[in-house]
PDB file of N, CA and C in Angstrom:
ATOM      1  N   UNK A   1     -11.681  -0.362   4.134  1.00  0.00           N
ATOM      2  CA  UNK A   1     -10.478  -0.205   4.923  1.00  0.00           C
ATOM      3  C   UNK A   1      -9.324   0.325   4.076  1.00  0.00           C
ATOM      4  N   UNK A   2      -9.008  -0.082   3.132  1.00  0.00           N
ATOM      5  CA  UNK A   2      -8.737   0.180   1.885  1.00  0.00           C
ATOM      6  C   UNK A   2      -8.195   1.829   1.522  1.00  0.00           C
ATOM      7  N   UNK A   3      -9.696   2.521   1.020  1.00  0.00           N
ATOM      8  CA  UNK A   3      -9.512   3.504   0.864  1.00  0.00           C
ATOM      9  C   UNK A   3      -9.836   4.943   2.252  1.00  0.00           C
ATOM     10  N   UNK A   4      -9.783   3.992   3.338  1.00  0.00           N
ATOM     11  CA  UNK A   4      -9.648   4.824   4.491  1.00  0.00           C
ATOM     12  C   UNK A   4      -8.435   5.232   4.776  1.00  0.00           C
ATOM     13  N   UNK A   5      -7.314   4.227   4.570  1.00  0.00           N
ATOM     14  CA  UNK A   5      -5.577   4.254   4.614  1.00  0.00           C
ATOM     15  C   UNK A   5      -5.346   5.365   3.777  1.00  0.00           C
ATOM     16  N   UNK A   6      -5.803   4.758   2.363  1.00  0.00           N
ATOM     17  CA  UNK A   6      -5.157   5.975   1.315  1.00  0.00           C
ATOM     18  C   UNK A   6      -5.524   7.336   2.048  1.00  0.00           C
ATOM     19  N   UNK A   7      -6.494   7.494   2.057  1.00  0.00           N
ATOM     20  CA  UNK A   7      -7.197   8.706   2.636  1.00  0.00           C
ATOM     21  C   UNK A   7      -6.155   9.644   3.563  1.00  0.00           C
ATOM     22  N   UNK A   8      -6.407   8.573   4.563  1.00  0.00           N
ATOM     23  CA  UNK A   8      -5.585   9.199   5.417  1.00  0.00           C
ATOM     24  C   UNK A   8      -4.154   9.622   5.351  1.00  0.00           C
ATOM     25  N   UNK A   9      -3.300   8.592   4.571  1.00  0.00           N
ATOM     26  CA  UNK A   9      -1.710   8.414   4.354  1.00  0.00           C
ATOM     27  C   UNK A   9      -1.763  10.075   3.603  1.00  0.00           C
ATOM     28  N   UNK A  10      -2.683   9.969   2.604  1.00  0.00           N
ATOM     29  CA  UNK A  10      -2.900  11.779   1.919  1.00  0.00           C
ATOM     30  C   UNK A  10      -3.024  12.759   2.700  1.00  0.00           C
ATOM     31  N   UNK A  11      -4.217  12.382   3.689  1.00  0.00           N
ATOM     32  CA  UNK A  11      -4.436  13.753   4.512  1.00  0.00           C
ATOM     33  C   UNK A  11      -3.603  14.384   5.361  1.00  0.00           C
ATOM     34  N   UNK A  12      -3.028  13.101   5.842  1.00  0.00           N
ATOM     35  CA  UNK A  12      -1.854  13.748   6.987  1.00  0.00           C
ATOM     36  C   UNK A  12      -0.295  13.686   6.408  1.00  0.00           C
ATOM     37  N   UNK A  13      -0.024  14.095   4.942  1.00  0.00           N
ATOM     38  CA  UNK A  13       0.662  14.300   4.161  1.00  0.00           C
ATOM     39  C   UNK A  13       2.295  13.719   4.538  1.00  0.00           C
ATOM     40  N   UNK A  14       1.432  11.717   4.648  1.00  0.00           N
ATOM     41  CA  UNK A  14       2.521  11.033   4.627  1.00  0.00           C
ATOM     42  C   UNK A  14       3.000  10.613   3.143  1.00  0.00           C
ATOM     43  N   UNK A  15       2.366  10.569   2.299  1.00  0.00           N
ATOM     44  CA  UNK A  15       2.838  10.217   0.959  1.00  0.00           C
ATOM     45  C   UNK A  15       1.684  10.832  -0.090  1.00  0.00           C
ATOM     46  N   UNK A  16       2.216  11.181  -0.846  1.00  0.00           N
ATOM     47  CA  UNK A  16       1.296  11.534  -2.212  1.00  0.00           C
ATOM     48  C   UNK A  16       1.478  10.494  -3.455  1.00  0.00           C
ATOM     49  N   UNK A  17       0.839   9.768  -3.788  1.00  0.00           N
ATOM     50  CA  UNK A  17       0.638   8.431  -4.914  1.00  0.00           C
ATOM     51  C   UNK A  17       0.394   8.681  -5.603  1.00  0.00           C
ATOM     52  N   UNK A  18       0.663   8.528  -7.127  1.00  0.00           N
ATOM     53  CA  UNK A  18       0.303   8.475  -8.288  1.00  0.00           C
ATOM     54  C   UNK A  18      -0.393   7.646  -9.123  1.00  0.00           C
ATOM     55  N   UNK A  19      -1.309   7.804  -9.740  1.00  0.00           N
ATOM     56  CA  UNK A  19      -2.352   6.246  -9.783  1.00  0.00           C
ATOM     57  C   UNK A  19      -1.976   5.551 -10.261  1.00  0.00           C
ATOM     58  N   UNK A  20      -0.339   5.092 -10.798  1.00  0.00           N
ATOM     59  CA  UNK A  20       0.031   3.780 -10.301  1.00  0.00           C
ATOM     60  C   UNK A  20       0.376   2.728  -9.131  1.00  0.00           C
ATOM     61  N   UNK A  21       1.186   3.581  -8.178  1.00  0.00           N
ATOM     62  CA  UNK A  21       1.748   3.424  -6.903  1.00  0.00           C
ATOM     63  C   UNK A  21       0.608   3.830  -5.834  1.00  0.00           C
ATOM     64  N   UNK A  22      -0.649   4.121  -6.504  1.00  0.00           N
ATOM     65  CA  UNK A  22      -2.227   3.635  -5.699  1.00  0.00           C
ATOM     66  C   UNK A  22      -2.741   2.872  -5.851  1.00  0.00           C
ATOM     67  N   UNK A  23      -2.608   2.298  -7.510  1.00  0.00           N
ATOM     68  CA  UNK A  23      -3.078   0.654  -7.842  1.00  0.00           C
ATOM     69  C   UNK A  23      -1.982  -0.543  -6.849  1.00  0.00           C
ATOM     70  N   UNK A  24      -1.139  -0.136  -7.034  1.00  0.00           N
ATOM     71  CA  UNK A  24      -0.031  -0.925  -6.137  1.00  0.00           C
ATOM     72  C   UNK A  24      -0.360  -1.047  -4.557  1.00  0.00           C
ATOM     73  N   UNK A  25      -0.872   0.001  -4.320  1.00  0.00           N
ATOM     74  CA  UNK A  25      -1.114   0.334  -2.689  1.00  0.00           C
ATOM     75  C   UNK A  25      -2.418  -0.954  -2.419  1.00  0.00           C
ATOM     76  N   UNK A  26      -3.298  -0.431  -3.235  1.00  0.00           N
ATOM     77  CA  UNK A  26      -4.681  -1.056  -3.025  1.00  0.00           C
ATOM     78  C   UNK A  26      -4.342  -2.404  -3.091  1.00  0.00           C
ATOM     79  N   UNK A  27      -3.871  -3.175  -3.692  1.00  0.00           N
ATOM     80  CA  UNK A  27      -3.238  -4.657  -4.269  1.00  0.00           C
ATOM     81  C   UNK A  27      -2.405  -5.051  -3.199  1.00  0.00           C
ATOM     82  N   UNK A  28      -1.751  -4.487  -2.016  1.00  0.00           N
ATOM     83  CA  UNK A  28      -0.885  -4.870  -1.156  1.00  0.00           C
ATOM     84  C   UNK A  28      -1.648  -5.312  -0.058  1.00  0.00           C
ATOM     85  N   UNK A  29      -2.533  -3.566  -0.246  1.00  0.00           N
ATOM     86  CA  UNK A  29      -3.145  -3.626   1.094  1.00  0.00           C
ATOM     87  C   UNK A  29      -4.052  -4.712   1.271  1.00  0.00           C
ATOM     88  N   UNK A  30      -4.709  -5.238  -0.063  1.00  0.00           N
ATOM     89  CA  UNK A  30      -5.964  -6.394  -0.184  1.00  0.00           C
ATOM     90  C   UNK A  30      -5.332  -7.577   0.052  1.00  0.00           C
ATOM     91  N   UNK A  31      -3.980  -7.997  -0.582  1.00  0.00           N
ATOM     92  CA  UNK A  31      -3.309  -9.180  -0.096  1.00  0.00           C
ATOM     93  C   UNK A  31      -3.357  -9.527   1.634  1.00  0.00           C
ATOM     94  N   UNK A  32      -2.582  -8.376   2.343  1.00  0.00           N
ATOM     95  CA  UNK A  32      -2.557  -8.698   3.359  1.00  0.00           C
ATOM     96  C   UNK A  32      -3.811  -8.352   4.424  1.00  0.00           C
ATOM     97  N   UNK A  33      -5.382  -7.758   4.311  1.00  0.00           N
ATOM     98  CA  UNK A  33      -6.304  -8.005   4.488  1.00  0.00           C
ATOM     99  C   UNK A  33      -6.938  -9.307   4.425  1.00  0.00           C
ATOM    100  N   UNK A  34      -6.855 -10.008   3.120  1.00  0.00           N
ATOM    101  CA  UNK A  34      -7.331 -11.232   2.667  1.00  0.00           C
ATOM    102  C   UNK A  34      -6.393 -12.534   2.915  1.00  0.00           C
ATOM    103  N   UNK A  35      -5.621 -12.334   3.436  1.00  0.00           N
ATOM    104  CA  UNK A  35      -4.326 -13.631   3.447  1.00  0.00           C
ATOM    105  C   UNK A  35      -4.895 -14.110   4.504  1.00  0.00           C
ATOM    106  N   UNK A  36      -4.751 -15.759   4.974  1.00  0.00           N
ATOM    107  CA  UNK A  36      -4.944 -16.924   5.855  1.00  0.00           C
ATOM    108  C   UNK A  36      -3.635 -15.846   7.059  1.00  0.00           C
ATOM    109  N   UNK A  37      -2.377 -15.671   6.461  1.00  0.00           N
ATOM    110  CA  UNK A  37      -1.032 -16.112   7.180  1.00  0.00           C
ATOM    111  C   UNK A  37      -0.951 -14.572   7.311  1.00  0.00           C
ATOM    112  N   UNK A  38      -0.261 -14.581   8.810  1.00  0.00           N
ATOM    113  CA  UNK A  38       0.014 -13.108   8.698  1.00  0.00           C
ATOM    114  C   UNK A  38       1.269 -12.663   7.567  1.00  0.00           C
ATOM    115  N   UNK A  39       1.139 -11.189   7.987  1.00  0.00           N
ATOM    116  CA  UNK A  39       2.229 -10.686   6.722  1.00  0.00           C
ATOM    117  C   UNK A  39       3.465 -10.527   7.062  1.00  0.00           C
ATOM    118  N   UNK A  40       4.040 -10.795   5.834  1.00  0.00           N
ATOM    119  CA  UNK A  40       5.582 -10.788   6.317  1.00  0.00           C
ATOM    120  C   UNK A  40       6.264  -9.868   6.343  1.00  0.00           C
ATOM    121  N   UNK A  41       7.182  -8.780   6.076  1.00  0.00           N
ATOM    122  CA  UNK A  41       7.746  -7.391   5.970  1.00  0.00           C
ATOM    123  C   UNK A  41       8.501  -8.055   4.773  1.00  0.00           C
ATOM    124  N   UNK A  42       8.422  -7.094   3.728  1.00  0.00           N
ATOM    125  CA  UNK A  42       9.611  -7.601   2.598  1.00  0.00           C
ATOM    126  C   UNK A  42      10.642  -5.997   2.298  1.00  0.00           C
ATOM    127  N   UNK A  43      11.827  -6.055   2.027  1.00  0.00           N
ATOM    128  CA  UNK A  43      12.669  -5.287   1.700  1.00  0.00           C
ATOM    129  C   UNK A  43      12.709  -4.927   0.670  1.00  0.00           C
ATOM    130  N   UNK A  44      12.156  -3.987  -0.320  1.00  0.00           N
ATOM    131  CA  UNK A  44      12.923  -4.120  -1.895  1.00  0.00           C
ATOM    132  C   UNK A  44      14.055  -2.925  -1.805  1.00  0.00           C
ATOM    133  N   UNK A  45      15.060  -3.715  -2.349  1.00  0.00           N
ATOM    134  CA  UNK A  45      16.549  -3.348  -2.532  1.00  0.00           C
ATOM    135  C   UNK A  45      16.711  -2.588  -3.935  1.00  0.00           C
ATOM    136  N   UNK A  46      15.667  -2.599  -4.913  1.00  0.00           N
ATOM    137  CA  UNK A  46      15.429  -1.824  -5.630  1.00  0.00           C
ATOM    138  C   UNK A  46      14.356  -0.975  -5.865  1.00  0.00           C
ATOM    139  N   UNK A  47      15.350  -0.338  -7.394  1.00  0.00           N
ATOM    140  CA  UNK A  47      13.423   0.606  -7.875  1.00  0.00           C
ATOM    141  C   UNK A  47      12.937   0.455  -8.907  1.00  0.00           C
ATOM    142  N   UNK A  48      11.884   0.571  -8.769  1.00  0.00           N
ATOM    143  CA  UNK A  48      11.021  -0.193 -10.085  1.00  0.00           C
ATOM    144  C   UNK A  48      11.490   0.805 -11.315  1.00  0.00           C
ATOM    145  N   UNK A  49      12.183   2.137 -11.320  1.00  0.00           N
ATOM    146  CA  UNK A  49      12.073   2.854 -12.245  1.00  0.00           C
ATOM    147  C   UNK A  49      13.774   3.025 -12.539  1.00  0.00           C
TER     148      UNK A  49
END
């Protein structure tokens, strides 16, 4: 499911990732796949860079 998103988010040239901010992607997306609780929406007010 995973790498069907990425896939797609690429193909239909909603975002282009860099294989950090794809390691990041994959790690989000698995949290909220695998979580008991649904997900929450979080804001970040900053940037990592």
């Amino acid at each position: 499911m995973v790498k069907m998103a990425l896939d797609k988010l690429k193909s239909e040239g909603v975002v282009d990732l860099d294989e950090e901010r794809k390691a990041a992607m994959v790690s989000n997306l698995l949290v909220v796949l695998c979580g008991e609780d649904n997900a929450q929406p979080v804001v970040n007010t900053s940037s990592l860079y």
